[in-house]
PDB file of N, CA and C in Angstrom:
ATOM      1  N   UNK A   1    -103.028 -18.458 -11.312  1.00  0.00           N
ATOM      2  CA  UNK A   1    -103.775 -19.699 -11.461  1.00  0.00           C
ATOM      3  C   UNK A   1    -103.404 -20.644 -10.320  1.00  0.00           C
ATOM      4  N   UNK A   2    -104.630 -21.353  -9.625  1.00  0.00           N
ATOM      5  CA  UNK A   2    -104.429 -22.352  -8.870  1.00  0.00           C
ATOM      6  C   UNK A   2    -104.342 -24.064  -9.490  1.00  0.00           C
ATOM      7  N   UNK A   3    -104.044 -24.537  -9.559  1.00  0.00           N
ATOM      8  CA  UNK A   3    -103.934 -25.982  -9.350  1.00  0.00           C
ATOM      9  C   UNK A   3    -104.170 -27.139  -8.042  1.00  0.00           C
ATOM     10  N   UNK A   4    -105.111 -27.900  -8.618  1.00  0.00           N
ATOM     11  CA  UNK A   4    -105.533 -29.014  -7.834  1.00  0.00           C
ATOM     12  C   UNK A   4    -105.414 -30.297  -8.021  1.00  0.00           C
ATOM     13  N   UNK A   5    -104.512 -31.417  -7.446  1.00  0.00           N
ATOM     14  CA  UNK A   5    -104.584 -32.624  -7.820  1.00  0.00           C
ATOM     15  C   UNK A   5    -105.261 -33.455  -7.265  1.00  0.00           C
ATOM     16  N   UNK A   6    -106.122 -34.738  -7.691  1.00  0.00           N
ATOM     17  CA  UNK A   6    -107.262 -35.312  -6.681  1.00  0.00           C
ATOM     18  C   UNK A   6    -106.711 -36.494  -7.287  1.00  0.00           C
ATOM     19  N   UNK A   7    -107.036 -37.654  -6.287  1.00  0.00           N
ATOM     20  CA  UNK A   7    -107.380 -39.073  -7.161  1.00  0.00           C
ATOM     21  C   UNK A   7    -108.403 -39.558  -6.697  1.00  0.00           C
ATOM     22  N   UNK A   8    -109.388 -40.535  -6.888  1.00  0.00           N
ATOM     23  CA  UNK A   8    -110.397 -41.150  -6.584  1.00  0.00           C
ATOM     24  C   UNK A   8    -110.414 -42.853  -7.167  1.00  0.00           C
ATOM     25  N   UNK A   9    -110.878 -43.544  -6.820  1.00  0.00           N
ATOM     26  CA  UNK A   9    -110.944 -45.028  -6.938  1.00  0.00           C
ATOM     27  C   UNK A   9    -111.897 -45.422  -7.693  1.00  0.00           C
ATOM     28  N   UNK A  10    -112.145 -45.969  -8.848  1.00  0.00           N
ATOM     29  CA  UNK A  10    -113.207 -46.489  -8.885  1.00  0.00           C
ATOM     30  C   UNK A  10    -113.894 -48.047  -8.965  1.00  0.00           C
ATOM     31  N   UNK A  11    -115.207 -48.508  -8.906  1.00  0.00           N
ATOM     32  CA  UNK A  11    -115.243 -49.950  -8.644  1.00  0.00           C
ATOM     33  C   UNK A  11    -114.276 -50.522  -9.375  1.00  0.00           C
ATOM     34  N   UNK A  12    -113.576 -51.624  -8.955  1.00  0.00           N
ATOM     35  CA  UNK A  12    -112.385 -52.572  -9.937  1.00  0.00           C
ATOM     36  C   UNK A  12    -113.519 -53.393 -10.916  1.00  0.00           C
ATOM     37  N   UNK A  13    -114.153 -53.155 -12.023  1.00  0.00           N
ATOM     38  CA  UNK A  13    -114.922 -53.683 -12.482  1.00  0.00           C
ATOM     39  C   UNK A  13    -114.757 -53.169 -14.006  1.00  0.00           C
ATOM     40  N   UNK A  14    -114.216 -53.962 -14.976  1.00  0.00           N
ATOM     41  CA  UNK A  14    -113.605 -53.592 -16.130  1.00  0.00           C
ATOM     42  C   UNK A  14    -114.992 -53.017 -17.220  1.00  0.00           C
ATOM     43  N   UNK A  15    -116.228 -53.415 -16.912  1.00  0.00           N
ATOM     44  CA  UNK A  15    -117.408 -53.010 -17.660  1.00  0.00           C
ATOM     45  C   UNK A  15    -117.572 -51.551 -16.869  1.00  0.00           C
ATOM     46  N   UNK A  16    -117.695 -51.166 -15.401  1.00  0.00           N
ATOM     47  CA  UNK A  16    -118.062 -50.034 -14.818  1.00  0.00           C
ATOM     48  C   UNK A  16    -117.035 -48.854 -15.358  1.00  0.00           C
ATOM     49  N   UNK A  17    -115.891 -49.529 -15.709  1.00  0.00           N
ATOM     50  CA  UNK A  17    -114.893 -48.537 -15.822  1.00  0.00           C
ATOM     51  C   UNK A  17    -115.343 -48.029 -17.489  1.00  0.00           C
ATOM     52  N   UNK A  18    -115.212 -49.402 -18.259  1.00  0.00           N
ATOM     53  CA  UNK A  18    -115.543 -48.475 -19.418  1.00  0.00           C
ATOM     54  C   UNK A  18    -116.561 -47.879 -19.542  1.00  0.00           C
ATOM     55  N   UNK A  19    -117.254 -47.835 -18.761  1.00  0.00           N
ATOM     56  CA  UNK A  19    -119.029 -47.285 -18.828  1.00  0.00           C
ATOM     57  C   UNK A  19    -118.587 -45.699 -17.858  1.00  0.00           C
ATOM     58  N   UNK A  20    -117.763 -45.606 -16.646  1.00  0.00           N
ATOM     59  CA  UNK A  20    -117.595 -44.468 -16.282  1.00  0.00           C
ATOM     60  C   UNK A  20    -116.862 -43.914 -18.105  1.00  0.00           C
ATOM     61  N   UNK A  21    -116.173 -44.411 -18.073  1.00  0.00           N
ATOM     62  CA  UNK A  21    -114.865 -43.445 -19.513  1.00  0.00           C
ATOM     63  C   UNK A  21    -115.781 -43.027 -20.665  1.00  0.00           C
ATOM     64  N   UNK A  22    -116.685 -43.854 -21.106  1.00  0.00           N
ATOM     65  CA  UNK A  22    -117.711 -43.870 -21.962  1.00  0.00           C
ATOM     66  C   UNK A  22    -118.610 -42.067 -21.403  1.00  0.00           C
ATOM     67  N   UNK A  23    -119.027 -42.240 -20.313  1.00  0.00           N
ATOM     68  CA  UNK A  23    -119.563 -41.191 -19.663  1.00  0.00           C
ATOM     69  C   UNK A  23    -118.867 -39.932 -19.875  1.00  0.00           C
ATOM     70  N   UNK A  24    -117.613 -40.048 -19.662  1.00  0.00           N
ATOM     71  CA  UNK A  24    -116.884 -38.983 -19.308  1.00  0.00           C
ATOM     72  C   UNK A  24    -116.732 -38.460 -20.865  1.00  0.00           C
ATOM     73  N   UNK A  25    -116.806 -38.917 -22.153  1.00  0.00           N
ATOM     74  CA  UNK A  25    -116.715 -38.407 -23.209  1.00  0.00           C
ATOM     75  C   UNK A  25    -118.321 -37.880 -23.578  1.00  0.00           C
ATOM     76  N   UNK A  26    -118.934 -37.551 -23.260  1.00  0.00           N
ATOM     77  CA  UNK A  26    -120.401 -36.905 -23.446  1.00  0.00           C
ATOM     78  C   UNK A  26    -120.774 -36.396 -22.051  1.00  0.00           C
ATOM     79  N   UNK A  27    -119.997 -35.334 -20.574  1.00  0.00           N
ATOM     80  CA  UNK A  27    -120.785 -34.561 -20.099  1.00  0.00           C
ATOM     81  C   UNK A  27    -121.799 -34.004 -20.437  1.00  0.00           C
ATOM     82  N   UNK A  28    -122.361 -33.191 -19.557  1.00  0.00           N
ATOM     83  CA  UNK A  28    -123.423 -32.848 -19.638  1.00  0.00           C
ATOM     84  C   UNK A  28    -122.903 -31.515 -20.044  1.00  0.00           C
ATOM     85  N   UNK A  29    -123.690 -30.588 -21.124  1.00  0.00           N
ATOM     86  CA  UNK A  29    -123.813 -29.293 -21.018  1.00  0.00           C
ATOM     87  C   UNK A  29    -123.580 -28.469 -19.831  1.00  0.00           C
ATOM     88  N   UNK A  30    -124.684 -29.326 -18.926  1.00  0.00           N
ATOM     89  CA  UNK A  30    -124.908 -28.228 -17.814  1.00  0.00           C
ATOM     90  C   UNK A  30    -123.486 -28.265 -16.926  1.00  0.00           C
ATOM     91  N   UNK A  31    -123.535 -29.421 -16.446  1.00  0.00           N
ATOM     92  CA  UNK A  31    -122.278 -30.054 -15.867  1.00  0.00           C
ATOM     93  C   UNK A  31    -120.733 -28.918 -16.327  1.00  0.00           C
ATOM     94  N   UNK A  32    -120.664 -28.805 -17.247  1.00  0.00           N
ATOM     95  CA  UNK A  32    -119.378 -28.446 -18.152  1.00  0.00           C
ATOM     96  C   UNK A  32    -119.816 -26.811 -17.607  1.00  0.00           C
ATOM     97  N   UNK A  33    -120.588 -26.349 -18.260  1.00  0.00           N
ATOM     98  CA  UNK A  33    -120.965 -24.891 -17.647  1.00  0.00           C
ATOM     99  C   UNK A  33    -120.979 -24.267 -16.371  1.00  0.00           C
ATOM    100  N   UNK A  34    -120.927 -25.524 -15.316  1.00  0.00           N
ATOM    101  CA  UNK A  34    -120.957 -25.046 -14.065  1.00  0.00           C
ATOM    102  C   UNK A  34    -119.984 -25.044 -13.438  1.00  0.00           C
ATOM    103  N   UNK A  35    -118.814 -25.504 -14.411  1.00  0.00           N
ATOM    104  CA  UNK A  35    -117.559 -26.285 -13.561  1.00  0.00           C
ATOM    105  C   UNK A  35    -117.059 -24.859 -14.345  1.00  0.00           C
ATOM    106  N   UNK A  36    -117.211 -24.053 -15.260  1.00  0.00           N
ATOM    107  CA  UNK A  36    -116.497 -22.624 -15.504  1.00  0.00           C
ATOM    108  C   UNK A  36    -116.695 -21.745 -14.857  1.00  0.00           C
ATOM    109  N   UNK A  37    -118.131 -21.762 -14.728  1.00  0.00           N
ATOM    110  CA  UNK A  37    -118.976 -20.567 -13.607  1.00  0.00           C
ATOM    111  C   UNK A  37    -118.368 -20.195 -12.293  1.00  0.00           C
ATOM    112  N   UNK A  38    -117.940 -21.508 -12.010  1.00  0.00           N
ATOM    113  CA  UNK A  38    -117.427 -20.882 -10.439  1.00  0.00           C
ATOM    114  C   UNK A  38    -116.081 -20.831 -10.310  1.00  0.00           C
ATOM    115  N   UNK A  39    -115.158 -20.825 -11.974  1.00  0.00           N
ATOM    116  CA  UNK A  39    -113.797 -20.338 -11.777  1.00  0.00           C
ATOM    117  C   UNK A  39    -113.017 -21.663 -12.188  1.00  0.00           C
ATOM    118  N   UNK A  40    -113.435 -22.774 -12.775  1.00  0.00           N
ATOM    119  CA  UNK A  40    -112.440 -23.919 -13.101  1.00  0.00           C
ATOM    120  C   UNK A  40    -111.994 -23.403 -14.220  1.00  0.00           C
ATOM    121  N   UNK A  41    -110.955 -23.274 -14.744  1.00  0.00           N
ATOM    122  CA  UNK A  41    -110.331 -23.236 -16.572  1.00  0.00           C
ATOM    123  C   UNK A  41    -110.254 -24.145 -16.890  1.00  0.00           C
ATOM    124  N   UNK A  42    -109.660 -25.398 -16.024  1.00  0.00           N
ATOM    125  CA  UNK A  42    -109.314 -26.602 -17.238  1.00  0.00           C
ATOM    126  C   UNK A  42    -109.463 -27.424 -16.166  1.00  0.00           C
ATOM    127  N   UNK A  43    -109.977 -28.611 -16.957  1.00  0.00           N
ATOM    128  CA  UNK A  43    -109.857 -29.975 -15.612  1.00  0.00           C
ATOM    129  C   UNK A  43    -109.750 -31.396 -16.445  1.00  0.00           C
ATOM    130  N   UNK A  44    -109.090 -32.133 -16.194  1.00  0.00           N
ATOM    131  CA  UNK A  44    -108.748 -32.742 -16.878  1.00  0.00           C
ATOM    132  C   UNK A  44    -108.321 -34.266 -16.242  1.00  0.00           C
ATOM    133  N   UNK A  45    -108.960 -35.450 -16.185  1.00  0.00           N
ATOM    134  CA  UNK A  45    -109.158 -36.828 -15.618  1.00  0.00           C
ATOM    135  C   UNK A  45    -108.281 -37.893 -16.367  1.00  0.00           C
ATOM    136  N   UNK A  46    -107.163 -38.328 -15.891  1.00  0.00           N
ATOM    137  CA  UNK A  46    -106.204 -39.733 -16.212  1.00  0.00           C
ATOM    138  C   UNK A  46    -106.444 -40.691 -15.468  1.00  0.00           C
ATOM    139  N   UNK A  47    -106.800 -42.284 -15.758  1.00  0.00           N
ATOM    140  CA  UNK A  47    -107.059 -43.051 -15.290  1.00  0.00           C
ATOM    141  C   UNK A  47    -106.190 -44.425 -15.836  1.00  0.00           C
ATOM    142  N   UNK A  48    -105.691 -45.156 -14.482  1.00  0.00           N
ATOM    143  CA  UNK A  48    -104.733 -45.821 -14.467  1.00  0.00           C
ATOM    144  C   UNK A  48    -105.572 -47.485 -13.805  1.00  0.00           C
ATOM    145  N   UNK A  49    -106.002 -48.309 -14.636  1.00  0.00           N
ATOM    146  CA  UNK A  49    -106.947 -49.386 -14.045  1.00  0.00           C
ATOM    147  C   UNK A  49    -107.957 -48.732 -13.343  1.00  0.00           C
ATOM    148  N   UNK A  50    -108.508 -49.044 -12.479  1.00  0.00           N
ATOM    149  CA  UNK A  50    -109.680 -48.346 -11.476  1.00  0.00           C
ATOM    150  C   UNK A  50    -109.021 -46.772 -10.455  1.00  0.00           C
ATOM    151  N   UNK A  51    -108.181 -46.318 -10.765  1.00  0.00           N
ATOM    152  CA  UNK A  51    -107.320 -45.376 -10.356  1.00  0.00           C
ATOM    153  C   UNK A  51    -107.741 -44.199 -11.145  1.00  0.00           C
ATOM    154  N   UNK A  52    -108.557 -42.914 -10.448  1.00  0.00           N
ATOM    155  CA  UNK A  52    -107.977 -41.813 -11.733  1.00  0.00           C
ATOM    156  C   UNK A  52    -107.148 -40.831 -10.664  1.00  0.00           C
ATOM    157  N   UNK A  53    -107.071 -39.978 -11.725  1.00  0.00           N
ATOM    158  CA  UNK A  53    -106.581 -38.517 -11.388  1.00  0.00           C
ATOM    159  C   UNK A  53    -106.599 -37.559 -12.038  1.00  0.00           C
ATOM    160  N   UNK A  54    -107.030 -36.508 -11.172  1.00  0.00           N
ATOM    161  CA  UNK A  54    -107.368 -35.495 -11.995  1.00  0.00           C
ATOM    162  C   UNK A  54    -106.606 -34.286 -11.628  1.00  0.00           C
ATOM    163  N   UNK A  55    -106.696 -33.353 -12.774  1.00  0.00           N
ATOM    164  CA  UNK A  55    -105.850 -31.932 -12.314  1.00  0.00           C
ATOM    165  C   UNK A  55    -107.017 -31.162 -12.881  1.00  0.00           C
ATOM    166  N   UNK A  56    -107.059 -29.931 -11.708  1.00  0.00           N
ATOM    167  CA  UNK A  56    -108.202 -28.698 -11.517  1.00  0.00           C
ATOM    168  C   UNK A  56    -107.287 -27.507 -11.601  1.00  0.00           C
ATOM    169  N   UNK A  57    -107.034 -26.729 -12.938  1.00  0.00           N
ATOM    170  CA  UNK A  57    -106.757 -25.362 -12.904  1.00  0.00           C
ATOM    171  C   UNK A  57    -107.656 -24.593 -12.663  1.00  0.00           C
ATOM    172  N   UNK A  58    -107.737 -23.193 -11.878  1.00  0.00           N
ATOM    173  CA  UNK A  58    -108.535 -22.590 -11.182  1.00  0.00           C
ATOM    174  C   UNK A  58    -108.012 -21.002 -11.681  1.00  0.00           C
ATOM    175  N   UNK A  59    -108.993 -19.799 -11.171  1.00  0.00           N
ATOM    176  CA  UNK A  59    -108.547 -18.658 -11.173  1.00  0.00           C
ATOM    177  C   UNK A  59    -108.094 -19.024  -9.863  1.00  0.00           C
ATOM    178  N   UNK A  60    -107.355 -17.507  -9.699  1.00  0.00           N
ATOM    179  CA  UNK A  60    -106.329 -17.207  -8.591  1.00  0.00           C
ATOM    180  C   UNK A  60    -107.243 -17.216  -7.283  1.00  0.00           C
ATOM    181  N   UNK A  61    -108.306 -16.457  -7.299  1.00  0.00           N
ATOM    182  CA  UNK A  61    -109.199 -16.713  -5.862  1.00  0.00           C
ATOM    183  C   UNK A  61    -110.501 -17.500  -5.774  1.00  0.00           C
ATOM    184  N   UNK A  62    -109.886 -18.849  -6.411  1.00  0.00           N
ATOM    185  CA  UNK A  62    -110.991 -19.822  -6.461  1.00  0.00           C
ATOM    186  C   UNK A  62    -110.595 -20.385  -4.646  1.00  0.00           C
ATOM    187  N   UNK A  63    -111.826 -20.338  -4.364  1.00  0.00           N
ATOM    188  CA  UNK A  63    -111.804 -20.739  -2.864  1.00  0.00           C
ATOM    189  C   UNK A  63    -112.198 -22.205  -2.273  1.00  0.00           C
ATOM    190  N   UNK A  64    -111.275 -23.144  -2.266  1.00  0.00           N
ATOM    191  CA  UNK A  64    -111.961 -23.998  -2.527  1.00  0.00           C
ATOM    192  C   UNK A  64    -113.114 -24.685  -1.686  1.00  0.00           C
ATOM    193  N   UNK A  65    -113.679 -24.436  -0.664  1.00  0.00           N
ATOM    194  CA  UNK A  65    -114.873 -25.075   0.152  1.00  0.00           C
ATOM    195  C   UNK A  65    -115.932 -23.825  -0.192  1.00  0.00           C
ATOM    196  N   UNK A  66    -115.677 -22.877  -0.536  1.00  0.00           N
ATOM    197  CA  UNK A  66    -116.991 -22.194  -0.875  1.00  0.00           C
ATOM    198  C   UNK A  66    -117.071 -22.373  -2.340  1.00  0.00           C
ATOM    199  N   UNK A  67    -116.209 -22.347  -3.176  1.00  0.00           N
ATOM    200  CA  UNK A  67    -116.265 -22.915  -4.723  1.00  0.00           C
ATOM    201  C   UNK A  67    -117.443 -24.061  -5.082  1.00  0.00           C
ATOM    202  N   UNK A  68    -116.661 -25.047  -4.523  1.00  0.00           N
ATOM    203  CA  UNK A  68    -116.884 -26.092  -4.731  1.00  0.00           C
ATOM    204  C   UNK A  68    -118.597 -26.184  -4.085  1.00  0.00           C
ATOM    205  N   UNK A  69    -119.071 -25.792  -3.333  1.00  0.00           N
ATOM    206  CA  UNK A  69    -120.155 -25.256  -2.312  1.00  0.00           C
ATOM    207  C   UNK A  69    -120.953 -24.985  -3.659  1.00  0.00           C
ATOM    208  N   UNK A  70    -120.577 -23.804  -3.886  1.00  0.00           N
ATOM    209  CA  UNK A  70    -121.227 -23.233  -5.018  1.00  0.00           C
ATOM    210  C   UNK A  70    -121.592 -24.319  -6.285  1.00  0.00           C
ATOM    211  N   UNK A  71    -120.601 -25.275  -6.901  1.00  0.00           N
ATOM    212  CA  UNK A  71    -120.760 -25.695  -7.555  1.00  0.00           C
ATOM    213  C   UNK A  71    -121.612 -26.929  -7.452  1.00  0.00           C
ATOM    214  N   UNK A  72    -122.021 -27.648  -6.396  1.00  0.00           N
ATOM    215  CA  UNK A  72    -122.430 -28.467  -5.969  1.00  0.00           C
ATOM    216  C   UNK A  72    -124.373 -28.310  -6.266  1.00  0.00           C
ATOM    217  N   UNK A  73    -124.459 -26.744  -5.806  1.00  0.00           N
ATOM    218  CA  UNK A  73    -125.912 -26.068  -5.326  1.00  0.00           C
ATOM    219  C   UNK A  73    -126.119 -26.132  -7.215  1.00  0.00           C
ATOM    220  N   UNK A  74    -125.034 -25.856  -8.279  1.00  0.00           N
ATOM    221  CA  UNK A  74    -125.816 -25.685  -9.431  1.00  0.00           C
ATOM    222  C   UNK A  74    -126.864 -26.765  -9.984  1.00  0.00           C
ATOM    223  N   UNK A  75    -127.628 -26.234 -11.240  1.00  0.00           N
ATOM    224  CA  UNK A  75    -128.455 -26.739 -11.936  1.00  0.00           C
ATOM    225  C   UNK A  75    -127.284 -28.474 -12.598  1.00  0.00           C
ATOM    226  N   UNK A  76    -128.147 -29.359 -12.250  1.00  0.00           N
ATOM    227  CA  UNK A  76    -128.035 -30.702 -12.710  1.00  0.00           C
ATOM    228  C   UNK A  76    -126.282 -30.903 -12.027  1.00  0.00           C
ATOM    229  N   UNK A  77    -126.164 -30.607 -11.217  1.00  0.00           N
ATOM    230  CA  UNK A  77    -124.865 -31.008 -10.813  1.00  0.00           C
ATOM    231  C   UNK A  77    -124.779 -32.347  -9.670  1.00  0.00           C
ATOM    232  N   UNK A  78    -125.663 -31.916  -8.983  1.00  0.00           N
ATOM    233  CA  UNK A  78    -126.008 -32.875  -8.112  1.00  0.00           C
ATOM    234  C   UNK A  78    -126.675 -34.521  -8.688  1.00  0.00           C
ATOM    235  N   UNK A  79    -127.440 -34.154  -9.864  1.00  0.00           N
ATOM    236  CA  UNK A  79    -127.946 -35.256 -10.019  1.00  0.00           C
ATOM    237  C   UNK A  79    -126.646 -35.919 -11.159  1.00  0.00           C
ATOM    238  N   UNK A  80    -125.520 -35.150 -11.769  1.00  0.00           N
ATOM    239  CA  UNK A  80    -124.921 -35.859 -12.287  1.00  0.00           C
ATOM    240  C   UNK A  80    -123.734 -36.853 -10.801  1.00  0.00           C
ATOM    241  N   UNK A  81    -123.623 -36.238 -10.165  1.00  0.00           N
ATOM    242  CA  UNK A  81    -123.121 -36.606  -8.790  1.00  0.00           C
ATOM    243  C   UNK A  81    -123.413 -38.202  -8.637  1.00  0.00           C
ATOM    244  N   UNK A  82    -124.892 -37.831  -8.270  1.00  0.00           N
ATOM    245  CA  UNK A  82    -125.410 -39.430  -7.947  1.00  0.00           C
ATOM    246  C   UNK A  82    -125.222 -40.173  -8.798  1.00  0.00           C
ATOM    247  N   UNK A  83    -125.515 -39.852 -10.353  1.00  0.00           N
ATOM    248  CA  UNK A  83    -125.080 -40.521 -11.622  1.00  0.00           C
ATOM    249  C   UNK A  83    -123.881 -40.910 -11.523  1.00  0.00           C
ATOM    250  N   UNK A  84    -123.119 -40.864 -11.462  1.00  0.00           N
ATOM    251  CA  UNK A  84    -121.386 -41.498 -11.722  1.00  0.00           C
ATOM    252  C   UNK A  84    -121.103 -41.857 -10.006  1.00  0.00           C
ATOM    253  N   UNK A  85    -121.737 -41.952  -9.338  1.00  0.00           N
ATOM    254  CA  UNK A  85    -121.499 -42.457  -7.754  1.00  0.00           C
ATOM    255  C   UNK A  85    -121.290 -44.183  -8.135  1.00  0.00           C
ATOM    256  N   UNK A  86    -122.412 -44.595  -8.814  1.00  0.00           N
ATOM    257  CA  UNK A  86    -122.501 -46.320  -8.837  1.00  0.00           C
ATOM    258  C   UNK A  86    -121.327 -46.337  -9.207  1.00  0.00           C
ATOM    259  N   UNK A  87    -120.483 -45.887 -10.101  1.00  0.00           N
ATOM    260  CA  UNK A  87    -119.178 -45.998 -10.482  1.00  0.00           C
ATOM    261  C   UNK A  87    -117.978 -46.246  -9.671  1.00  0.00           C
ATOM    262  N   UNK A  88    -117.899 -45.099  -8.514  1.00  0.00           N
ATOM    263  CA  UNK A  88    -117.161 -45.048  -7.934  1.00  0.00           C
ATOM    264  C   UNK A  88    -117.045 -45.736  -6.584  1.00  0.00           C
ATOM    265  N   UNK A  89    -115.628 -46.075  -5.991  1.00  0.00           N
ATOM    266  CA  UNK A  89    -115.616 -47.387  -4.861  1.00  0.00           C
ATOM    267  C   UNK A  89    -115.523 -46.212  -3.705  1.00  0.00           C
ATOM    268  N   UNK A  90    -116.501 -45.237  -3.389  1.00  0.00           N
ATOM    269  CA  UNK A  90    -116.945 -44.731  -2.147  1.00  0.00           C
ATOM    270  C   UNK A  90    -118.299 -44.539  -1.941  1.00  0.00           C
ATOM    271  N   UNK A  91    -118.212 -43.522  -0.851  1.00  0.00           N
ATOM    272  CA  UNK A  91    -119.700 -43.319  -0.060  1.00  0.00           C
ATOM    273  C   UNK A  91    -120.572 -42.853  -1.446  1.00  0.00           C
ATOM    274  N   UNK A  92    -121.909 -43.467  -1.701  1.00  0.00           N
ATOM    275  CA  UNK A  92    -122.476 -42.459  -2.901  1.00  0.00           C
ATOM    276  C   UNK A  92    -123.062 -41.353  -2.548  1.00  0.00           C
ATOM    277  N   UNK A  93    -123.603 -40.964  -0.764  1.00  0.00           N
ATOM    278  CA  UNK A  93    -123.862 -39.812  -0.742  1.00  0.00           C
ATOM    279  C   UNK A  93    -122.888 -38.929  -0.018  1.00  0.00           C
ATOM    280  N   UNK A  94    -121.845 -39.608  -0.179  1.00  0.00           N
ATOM    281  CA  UNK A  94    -120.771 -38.548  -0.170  1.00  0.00           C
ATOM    282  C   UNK A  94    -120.474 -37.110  -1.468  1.00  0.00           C
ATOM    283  N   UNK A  95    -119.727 -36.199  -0.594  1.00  0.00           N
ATOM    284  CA  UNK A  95    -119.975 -35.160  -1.610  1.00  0.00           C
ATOM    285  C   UNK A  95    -118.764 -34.656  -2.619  1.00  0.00           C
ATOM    286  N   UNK A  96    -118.645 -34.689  -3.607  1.00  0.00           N
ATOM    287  CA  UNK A  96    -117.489 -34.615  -4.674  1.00  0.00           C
ATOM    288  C   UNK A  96    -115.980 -34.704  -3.341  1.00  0.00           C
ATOM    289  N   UNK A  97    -116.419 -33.605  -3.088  1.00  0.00           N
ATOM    290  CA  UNK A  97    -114.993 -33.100  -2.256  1.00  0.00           C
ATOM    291  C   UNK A  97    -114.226 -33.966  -1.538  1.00  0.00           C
ATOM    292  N   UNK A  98    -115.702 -34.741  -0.814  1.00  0.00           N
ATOM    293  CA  UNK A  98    -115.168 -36.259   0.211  1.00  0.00           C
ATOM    294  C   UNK A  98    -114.624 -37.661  -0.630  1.00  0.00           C
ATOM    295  N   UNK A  99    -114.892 -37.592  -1.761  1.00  0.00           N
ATOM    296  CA  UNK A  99    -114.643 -38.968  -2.441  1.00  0.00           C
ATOM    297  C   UNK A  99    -112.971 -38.575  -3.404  1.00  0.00           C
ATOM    298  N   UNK A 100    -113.188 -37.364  -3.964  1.00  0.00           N
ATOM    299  CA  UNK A 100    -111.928 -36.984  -4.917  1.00  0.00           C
ATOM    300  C   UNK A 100    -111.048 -36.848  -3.945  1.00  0.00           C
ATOM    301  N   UNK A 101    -109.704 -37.164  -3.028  1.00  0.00           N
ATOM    302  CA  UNK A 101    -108.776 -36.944  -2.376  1.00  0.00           C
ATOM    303  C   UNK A 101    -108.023 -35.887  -2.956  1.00  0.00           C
ATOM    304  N   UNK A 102    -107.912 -34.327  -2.049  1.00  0.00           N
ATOM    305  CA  UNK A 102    -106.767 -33.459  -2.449  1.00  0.00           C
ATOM    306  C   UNK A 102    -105.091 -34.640  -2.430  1.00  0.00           C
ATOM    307  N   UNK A 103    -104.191 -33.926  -3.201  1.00  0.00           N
ATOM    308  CA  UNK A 103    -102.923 -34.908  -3.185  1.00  0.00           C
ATOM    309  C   UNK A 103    -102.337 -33.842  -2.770  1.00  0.00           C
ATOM    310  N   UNK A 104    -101.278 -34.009  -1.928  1.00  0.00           N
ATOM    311  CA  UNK A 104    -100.094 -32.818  -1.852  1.00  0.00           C
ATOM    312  C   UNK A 104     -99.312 -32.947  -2.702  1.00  0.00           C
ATOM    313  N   UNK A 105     -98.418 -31.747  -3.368  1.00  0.00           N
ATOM    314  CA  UNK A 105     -97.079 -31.979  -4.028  1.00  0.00           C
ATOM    315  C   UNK A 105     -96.228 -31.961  -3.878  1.00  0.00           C
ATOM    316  N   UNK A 106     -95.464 -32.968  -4.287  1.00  0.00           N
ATOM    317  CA  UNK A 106     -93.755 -33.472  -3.579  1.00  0.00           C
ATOM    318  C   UNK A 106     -92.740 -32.824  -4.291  1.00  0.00           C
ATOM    319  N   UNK A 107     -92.901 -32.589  -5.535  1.00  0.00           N
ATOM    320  CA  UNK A 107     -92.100 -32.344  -5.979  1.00  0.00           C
ATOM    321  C   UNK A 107     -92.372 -31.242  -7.234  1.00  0.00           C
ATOM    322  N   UNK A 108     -91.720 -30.223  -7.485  1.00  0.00           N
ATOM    323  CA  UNK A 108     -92.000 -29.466  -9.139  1.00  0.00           C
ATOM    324  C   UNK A 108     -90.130 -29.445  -9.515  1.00  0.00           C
ATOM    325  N   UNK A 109     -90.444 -29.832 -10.918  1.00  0.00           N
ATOM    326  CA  UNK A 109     -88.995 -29.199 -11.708  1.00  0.00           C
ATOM    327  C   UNK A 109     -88.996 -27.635 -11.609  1.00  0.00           C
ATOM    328  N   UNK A 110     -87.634 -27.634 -11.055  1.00  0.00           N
ATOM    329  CA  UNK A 110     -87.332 -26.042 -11.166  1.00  0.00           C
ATOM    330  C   UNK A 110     -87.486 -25.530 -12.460  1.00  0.00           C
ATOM    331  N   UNK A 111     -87.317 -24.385 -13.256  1.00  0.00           N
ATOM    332  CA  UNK A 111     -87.987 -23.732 -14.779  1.00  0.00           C
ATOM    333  C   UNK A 111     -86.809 -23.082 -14.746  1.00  0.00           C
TER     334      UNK A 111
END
């Protein structure tokens, strides 16, 4: 399994935020289906004031610029894209990949 950490910004606007969070508890069908299709297992969004972050578990040869490629081209993905863009404090026709920041990791507890 791969792992991915992102953060992204969103407008500092205490109504946009609850209206993104509001959102985020009723995806879309399609949305949810497409994010398995091309190899996500689990993904999962924490948000800290206008701050989130998210973690992307993956299969082992999830690739990520052709993945994500893929996932972009699916049914209603794009238009949920533009949908939650007003939300967010970047480019709106920027593309998932450009707005979610990969994070590096500093640190893991040894096991």
């Amino acid at each position: 399994m791969k792992r991915y950490c992102q953060t992204l910004e969103l407008v500092d606007d205490p109504e946009m935020i609850a209206a993104y969070v509001s959102e985020h508890a009723r995806v879309w069908p399609e949305v949810q289906a497409g994010i398995r299709e091309v190899g996500i297992l689990d993904m999962q969004i924490y948000a800290l004031g206008n701050r989130l972050f998210m973690i992307m578990d993956t299969v082992d040869d999830f690739d990520w610029v052709a993945d994500n490629a893929r996932l972009a081209a699916l049914p209603r993905q794009a238009e949920w894209e533009a949908y939650m863009a007003r939300f967010q404090g970047s480019d709106p026709s920027a593309p998932s990949t450009a707005k979610w920041k990969l994070m590096d990791k500093i640190f893991q507890l040894e096991k």
